[in-house]
PDB file of N, CA and C in Angstrom:
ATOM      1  N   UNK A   1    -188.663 256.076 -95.318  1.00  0.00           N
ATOM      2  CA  UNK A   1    -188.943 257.502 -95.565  1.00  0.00           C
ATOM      3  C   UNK A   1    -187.888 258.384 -94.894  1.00  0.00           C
ATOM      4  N   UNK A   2    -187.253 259.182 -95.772  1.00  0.00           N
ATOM      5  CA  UNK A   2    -186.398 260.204 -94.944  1.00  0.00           C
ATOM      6  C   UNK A   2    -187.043 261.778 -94.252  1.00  0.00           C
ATOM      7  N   UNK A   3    -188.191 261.403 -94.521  1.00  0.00           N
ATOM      8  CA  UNK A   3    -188.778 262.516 -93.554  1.00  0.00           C
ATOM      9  C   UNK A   3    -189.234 263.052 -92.476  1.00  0.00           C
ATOM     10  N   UNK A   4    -188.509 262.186 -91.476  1.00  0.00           N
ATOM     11  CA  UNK A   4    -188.989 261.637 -90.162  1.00  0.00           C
ATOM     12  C   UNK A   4    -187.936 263.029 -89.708  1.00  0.00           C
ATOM     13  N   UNK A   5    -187.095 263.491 -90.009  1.00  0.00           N
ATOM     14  CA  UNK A   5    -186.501 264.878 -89.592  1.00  0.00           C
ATOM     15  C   UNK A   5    -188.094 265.856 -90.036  1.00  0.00           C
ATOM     16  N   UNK A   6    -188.499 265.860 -91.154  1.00  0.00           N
ATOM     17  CA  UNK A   6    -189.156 267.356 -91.299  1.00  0.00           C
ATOM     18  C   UNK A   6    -190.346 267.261 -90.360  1.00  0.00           C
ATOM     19  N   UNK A   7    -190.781 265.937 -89.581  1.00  0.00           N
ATOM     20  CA  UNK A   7    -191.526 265.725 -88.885  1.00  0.00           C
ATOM     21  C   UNK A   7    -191.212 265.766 -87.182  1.00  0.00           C
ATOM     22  N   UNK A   8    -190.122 265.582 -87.577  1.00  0.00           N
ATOM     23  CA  UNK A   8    -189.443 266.099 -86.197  1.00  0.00           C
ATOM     24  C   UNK A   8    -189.537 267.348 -85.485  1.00  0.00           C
ATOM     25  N   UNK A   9    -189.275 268.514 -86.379  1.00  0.00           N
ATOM     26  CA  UNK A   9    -189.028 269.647 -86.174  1.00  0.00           C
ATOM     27  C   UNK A   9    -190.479 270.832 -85.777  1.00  0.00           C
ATOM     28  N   UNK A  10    -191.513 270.875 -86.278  1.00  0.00           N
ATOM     29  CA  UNK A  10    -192.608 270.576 -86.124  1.00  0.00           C
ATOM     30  C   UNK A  10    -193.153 270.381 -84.273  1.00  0.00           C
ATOM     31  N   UNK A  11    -192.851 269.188 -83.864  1.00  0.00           N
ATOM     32  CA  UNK A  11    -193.093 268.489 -82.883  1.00  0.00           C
ATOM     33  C   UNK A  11    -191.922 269.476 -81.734  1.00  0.00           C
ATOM     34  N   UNK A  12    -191.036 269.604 -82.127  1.00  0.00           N
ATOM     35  CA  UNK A  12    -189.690 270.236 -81.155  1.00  0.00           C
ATOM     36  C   UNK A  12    -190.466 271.894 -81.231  1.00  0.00           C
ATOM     37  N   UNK A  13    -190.791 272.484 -82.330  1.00  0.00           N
ATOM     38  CA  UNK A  13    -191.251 273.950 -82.074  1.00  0.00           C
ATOM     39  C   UNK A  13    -192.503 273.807 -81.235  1.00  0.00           C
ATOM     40  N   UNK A  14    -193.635 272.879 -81.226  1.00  0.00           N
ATOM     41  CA  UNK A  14    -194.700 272.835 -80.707  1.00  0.00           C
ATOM     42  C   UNK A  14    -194.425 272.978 -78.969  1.00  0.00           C
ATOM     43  N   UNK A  15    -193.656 271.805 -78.354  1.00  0.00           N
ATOM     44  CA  UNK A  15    -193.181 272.163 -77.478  1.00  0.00           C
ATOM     45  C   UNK A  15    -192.518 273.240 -76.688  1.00  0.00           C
ATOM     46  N   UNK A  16    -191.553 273.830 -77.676  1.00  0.00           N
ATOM     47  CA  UNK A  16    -191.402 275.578 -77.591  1.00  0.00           C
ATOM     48  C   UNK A  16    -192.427 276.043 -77.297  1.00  0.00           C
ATOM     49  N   UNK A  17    -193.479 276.508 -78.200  1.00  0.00           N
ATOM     50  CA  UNK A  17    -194.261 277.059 -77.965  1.00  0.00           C
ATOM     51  C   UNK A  17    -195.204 277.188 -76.793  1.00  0.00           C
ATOM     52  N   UNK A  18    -195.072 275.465 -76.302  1.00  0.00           N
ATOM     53  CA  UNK A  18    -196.099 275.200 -74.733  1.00  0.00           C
ATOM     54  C   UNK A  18    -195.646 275.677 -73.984  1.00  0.00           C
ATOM     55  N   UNK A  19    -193.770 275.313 -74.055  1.00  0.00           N
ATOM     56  CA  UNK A  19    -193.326 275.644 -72.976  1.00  0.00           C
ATOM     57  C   UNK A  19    -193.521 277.597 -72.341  1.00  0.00           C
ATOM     58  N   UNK A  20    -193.544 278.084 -74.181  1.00  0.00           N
ATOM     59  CA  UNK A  20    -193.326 279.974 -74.195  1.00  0.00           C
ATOM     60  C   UNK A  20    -195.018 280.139 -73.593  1.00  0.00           C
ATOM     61  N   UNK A  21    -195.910 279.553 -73.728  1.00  0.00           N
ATOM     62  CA  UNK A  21    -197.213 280.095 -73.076  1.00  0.00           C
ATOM     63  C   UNK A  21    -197.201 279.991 -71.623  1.00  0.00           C
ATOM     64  N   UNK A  22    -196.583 278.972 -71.136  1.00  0.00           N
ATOM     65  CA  UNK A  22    -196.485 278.510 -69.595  1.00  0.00           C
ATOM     66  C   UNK A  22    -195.758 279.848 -69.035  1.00  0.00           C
ATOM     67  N   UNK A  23    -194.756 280.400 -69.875  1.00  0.00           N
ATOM     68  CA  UNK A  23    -193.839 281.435 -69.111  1.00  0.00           C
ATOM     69  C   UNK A  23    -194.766 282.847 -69.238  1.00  0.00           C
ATOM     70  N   UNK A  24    -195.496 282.792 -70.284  1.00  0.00           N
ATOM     71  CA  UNK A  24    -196.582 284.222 -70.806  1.00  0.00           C
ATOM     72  C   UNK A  24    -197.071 284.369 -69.320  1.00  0.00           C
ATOM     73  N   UNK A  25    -197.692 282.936 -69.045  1.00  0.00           N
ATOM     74  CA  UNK A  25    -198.887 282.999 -68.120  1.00  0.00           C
ATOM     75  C   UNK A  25    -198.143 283.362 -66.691  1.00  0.00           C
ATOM     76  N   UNK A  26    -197.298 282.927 -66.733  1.00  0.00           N
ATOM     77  CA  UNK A  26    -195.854 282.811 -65.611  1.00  0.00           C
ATOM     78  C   UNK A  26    -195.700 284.561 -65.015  1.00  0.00           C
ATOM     79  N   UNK A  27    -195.447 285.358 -66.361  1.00  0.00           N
ATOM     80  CA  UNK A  27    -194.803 286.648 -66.260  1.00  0.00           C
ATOM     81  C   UNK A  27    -196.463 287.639 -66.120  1.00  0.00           C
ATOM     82  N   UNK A  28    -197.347 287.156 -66.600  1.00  0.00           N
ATOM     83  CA  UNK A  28    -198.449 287.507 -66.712  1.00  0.00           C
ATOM     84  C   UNK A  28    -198.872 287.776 -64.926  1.00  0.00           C
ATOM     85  N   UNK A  29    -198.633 286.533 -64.280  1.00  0.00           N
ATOM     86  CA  UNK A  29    -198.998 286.921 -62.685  1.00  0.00           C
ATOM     87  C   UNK A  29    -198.110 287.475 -61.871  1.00  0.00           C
ATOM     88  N   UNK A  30    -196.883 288.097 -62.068  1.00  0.00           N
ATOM     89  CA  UNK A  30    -195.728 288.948 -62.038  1.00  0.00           C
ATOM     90  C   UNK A  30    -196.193 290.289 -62.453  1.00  0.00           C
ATOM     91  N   UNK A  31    -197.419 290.385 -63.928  1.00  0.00           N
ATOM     92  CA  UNK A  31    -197.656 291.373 -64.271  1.00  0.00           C
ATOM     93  C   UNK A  31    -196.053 292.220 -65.253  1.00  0.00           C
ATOM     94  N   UNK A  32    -195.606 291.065 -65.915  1.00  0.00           N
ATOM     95  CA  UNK A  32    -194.226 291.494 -66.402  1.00  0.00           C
ATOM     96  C   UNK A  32    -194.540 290.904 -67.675  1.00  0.00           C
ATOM     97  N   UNK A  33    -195.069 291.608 -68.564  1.00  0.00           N
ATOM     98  CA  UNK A  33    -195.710 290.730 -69.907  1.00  0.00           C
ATOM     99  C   UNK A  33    -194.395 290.920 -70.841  1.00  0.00           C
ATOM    100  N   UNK A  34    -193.588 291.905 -70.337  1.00  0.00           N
ATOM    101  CA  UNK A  34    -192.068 292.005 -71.530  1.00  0.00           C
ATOM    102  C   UNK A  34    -191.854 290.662 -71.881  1.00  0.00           C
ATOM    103  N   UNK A  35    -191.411 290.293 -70.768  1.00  0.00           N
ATOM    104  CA  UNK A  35    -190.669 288.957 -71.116  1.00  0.00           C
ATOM    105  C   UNK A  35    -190.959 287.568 -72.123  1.00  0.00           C
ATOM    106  N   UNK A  36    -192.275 287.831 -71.641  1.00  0.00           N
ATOM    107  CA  UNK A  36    -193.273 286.674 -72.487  1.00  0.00           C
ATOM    108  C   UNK A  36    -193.154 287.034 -73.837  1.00  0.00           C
ATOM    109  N   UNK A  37    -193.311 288.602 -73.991  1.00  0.00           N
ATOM    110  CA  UNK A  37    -193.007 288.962 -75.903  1.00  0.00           C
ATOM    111  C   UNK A  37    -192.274 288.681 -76.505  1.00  0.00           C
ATOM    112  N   UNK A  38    -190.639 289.056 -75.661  1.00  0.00           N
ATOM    113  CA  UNK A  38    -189.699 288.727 -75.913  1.00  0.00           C
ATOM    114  C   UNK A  38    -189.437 287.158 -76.388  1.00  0.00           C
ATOM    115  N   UNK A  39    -189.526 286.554 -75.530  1.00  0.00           N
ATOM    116  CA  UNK A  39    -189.755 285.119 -75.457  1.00  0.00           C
ATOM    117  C   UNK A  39    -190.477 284.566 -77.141  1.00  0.00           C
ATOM    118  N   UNK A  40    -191.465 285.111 -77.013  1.00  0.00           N
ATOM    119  CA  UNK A  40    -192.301 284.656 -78.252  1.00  0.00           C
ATOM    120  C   UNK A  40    -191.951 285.232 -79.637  1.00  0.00           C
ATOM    121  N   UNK A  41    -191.354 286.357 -79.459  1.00  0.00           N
ATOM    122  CA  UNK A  41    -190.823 287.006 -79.977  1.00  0.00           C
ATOM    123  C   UNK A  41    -189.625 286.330 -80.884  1.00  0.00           C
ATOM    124  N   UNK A  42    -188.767 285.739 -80.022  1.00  0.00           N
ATOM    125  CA  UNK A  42    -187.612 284.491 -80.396  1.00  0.00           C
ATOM    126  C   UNK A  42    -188.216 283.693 -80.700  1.00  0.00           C
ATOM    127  N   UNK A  43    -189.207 283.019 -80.423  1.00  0.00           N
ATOM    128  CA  UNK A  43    -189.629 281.889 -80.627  1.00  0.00           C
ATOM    129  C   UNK A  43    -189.873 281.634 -82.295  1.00  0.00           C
ATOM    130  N   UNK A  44    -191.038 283.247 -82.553  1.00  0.00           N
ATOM    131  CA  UNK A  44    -191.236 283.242 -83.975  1.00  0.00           C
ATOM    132  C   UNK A  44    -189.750 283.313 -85.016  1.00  0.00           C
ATOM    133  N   UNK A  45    -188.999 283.631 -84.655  1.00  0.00           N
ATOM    134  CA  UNK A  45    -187.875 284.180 -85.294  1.00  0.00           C
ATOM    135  C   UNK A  45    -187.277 282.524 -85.729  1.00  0.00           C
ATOM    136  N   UNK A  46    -187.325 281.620 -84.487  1.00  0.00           N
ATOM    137  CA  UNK A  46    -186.792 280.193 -84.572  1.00  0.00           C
ATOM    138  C   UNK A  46    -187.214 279.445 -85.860  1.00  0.00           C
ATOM    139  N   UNK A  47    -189.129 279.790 -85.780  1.00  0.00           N
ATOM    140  CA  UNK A  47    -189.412 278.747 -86.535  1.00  0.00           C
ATOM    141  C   UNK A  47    -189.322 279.204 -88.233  1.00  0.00           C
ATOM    142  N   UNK A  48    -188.801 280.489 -88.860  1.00  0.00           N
ATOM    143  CA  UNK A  48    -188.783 280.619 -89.667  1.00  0.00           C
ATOM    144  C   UNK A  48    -187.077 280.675 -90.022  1.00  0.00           C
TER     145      UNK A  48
END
């Protein structure tokens, strides 16, 4: 099967994403929620 890339990719954004909540929660006890938007912000932009 050559679809072990479209299954790949998937799995690589998911991780993004854990990693972008860890930093939400991160900037969240900083009380600096910009960053986290920002962050997620790119993030959405990635997966499309």
């Amino acid at each position: 099967m050559q679809n072990s890339k479209g299954q790949q990719r998937p799995l690589i954004l998911f991780s993004l994403f854990k990693s972008t909540i860890k930093l939400a929660f991160k900037t969240k006890k900083n009380s600096n929620q910009t960053q986290a938007i920002k962050s997620f912000s790119f993030l959405s932009v990635l997966s499309f």
